[in-house]
C-alpha atoms as a PDB file:
ATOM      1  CA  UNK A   1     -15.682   1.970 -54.472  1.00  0.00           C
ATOM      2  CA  UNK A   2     -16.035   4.241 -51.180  1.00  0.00           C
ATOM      3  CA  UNK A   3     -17.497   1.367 -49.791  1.00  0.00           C
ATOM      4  CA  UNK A   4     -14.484  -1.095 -50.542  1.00  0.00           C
ATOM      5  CA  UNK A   5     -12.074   1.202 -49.180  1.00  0.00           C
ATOM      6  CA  UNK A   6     -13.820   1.982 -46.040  1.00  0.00           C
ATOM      7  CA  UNK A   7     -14.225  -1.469 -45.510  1.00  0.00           C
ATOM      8  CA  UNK A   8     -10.437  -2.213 -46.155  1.00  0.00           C
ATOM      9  CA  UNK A   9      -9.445   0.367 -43.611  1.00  0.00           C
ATOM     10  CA  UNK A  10     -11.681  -0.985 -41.251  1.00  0.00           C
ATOM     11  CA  UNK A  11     -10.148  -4.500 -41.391  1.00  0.00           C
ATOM     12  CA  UNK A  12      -6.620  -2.511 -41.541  1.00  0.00           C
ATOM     13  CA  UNK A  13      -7.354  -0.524 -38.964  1.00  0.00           C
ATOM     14  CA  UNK A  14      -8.475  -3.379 -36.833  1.00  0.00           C
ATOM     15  CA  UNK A  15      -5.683  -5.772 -37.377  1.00  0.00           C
ATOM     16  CA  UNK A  16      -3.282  -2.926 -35.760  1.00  0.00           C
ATOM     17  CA  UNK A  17      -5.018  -2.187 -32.841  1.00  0.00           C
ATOM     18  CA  UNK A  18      -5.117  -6.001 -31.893  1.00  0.00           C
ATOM     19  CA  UNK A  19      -1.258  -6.120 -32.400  1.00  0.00           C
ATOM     20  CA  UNK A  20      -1.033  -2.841 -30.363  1.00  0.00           C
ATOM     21  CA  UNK A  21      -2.550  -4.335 -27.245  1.00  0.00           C
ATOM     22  CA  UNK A  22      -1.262  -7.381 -25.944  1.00  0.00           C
ATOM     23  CA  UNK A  23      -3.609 -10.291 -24.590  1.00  0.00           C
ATOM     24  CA  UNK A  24      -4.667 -10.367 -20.909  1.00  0.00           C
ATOM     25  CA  UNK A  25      -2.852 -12.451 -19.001  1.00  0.00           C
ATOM     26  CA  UNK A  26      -4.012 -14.935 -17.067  1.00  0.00           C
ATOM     27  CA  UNK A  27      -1.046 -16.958 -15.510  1.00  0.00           C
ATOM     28  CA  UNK A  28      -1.691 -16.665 -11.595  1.00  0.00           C
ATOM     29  CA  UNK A  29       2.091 -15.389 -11.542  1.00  0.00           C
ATOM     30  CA  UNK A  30       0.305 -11.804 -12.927  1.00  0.00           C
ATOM     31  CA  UNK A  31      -1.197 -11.432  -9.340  1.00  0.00           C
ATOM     32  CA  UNK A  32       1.050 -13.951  -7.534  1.00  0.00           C
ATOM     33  CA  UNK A  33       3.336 -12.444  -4.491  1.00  0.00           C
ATOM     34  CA  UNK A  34       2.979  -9.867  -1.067  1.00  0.00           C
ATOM     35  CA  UNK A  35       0.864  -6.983  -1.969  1.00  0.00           C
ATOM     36  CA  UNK A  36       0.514  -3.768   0.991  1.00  0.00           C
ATOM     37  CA  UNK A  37      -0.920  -0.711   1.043  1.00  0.00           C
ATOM     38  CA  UNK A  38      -2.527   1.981   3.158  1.00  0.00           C
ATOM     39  CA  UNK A  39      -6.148   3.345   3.473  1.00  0.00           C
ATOM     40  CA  UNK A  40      -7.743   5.842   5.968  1.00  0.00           C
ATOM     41  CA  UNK A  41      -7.946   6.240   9.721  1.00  0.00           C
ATOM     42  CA  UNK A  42      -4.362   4.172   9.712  1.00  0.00           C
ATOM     43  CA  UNK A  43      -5.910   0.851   7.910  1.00  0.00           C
ATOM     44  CA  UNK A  44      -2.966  -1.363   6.538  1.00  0.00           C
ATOM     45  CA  UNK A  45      -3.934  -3.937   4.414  1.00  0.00           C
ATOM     46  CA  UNK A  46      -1.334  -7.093   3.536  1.00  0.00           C
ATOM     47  CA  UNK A  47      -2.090  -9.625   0.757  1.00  0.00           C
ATOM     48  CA  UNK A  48      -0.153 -12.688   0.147  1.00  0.00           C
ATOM     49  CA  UNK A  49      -0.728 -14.343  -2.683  1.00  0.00           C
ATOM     50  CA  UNK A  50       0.956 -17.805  -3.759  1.00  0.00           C
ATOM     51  CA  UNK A  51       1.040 -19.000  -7.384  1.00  0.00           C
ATOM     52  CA  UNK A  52      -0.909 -22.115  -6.630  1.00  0.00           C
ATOM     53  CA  UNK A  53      -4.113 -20.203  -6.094  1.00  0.00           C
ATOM     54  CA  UNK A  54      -4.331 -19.637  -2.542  1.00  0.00           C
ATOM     55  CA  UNK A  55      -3.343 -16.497  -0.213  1.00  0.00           C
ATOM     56  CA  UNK A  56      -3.986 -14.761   2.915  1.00  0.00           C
ATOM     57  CA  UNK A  57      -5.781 -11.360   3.272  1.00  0.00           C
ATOM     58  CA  UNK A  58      -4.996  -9.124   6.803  1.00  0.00           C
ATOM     59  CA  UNK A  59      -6.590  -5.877   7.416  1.00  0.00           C
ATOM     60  CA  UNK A  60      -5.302  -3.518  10.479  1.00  0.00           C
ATOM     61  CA  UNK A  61      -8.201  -0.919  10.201  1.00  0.00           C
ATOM     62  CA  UNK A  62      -6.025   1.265  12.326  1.00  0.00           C
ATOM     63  CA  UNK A  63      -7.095   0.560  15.807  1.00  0.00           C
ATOM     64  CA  UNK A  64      -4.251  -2.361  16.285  1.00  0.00           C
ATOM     65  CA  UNK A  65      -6.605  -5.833  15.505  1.00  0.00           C
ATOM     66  CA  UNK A  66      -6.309  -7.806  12.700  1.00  0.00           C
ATOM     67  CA  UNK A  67      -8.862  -8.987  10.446  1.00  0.00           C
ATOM     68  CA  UNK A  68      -7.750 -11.821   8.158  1.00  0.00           C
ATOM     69  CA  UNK A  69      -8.608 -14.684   6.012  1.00  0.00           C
ATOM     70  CA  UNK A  70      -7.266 -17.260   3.873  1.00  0.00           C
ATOM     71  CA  UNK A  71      -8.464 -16.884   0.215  1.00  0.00           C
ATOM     72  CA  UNK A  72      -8.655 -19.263  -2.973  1.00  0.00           C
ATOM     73  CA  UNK A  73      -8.074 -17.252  -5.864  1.00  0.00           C
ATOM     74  CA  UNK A  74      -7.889 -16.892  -9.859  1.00  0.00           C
ATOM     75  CA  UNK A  75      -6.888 -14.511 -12.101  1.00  0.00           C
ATOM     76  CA  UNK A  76      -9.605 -14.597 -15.298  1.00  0.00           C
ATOM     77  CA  UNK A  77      -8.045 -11.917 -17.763  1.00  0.00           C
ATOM     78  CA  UNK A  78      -6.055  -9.893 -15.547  1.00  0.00           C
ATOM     79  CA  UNK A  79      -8.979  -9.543 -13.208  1.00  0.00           C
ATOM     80  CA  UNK A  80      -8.595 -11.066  -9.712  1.00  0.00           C
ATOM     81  CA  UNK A  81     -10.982 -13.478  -8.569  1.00  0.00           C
ATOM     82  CA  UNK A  82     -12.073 -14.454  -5.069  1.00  0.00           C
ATOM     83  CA  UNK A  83     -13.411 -18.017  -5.116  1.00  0.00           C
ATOM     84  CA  UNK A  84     -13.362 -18.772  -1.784  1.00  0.00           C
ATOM     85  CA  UNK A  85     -12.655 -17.020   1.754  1.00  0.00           C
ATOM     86  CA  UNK A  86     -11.785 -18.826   4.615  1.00  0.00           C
ATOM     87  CA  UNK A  87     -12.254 -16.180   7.903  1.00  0.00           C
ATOM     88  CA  UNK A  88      -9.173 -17.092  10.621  1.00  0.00           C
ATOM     89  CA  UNK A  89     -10.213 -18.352  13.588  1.00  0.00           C
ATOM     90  CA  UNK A  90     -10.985 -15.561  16.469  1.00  0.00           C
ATOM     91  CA  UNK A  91      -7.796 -15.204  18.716  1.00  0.00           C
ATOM     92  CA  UNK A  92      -8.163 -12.630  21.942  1.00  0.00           C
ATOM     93  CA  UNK A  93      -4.799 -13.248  22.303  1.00  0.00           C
ATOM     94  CA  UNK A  94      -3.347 -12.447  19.562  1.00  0.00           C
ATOM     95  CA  UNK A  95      -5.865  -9.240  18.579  1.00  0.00           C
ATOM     96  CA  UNK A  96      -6.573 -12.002  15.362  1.00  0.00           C
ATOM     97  CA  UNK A  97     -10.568 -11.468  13.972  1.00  0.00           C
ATOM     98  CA  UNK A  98     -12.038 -13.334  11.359  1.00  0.00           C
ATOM     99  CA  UNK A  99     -12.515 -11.208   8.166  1.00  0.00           C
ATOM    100  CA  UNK A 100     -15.761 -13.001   6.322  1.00  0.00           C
ATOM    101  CA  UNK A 101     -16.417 -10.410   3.543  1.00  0.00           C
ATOM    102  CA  UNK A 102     -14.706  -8.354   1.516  1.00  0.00           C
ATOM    103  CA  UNK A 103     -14.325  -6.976  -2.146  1.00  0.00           C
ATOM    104  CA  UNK A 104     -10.886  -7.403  -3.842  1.00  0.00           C
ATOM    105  CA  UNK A 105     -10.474  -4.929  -7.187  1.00  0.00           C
ATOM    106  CA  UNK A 106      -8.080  -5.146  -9.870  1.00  0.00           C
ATOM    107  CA  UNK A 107      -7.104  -1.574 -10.803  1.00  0.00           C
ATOM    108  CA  UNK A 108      -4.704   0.386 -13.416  1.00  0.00           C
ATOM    109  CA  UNK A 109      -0.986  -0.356 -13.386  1.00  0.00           C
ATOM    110  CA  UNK A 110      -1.344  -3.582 -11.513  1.00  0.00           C
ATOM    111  CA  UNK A 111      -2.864  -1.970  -7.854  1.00  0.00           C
ATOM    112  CA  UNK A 112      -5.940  -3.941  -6.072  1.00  0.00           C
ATOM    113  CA  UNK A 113      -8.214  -2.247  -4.164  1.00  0.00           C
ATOM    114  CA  UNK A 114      -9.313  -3.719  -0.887  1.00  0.00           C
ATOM    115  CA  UNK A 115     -12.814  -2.609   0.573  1.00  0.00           C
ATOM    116  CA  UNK A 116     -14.545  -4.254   3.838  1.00  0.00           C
ATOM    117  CA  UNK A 117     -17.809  -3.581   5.838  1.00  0.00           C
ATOM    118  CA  UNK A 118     -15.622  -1.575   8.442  1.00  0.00           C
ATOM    119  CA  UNK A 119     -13.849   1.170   6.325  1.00  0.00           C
ATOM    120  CA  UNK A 120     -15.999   1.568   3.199  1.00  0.00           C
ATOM    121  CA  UNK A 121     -12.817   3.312   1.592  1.00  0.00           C
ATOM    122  CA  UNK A 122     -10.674   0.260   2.054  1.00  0.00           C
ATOM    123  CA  UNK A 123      -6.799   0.174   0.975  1.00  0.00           C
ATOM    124  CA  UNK A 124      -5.257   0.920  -2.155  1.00  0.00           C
ATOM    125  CA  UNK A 125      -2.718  -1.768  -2.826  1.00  0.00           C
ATOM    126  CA  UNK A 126       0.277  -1.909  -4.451  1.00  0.00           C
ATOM    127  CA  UNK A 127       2.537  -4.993  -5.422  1.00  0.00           C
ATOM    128  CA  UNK A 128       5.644  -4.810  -2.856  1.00  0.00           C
ATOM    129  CA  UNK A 129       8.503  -5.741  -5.812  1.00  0.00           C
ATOM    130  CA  UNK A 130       7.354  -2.707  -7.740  1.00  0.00           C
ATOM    131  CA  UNK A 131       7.200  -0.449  -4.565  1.00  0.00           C
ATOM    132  CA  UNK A 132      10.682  -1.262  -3.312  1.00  0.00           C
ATOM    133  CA  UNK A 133      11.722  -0.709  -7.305  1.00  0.00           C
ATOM    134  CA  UNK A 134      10.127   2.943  -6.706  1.00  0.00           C
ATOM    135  CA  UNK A 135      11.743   3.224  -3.430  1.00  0.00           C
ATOM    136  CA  UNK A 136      15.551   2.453  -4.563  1.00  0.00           C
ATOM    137  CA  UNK A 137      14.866   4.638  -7.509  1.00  0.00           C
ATOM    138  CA  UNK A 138      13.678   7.611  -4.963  1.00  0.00           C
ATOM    139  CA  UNK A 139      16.792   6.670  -2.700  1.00  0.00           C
ATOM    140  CA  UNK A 140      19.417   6.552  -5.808  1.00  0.00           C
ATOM    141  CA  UNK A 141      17.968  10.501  -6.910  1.00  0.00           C
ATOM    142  CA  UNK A 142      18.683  11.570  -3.237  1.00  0.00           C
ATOM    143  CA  UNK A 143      21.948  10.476  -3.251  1.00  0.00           C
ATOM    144  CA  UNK A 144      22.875  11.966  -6.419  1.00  0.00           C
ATOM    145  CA  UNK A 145      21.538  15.081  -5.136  1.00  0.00           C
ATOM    146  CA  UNK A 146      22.903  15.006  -1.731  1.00  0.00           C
ATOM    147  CA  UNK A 147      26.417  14.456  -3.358  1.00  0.00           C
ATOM    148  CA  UNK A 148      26.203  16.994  -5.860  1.00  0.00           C
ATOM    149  CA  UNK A 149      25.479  19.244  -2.762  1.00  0.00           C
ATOM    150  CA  UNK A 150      22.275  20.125  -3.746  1.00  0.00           C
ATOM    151  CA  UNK A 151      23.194  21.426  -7.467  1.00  0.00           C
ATOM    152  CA  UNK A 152      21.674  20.087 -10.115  1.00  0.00           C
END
């Protein structure tokens, strides 16, 4: 009998959990759009990623010239995948450097993290809609508080 209703719980106790959490998704539109962020030494790192699979990658790692790359990507299970990089042609001119390897990480709360031979510490990235969300948000508080003459 112990037995029966262990086993019962188990199967009860596993049918929740899979409702709890939803499925990965793996649309492209999950990573799709302009991703930025910051890393040390004054690195910038830009990501543009299109719907259809493809995207650019440009690194600034602080000194003013830009690494870069064209990209073909997936996303497999909310996990970005590089499939193919495509360095930019060289460009004195225009302080343009081809970027030929690089490591692109899905993290927590949809951030990437960038990392390239140059800066072992890369960029932490985060996707620009949810930044400016953060940033009106911030903006909005201020106001309030500003208004209120600093009371709260």
């Amino acid at each position: 009998m112990r037995s029966f209703l262990g086993l019962v719980i188990l199967v009860a106790w596993l049918g929740t959990a899979h409702a709890l959490t939803p499925l990965p998704d793996s649309s492209p539109g999950f990573f799709a759009g302009e991703w930025a962020g910051t890393g040390e030494q004054g690195a910038y790192c830009y990501l543009n990623l299109s719907a259809d699979g493809l995207g650019w990658v440009l690194i600034d790692g602080g000194a003013g010239d830009v690494r870069g790359a064209r990209i073909r990507w997936s996303n497999r299970h909310q996990s970005l995948q590089i499939e193919k990089i495509i360095p930019l042609t060289a460009s004195p001119q225009w302080r343009i450097m081809p970027l030929k390897n690089f490591v692109l990480r899905s993290g927590f709360n949809q951030s990437l993290s960038l990392i390239w031979n140059t800066l072992p510490s890369g960029c932490q990235l985060q996707k620009l809609g949810t930044t400016e969300h953060h940033l009106d948000r911030a903006r909005r508080v201020i106001d309030r508080l500003q208004s209120g003459n600093g009371k709260r």
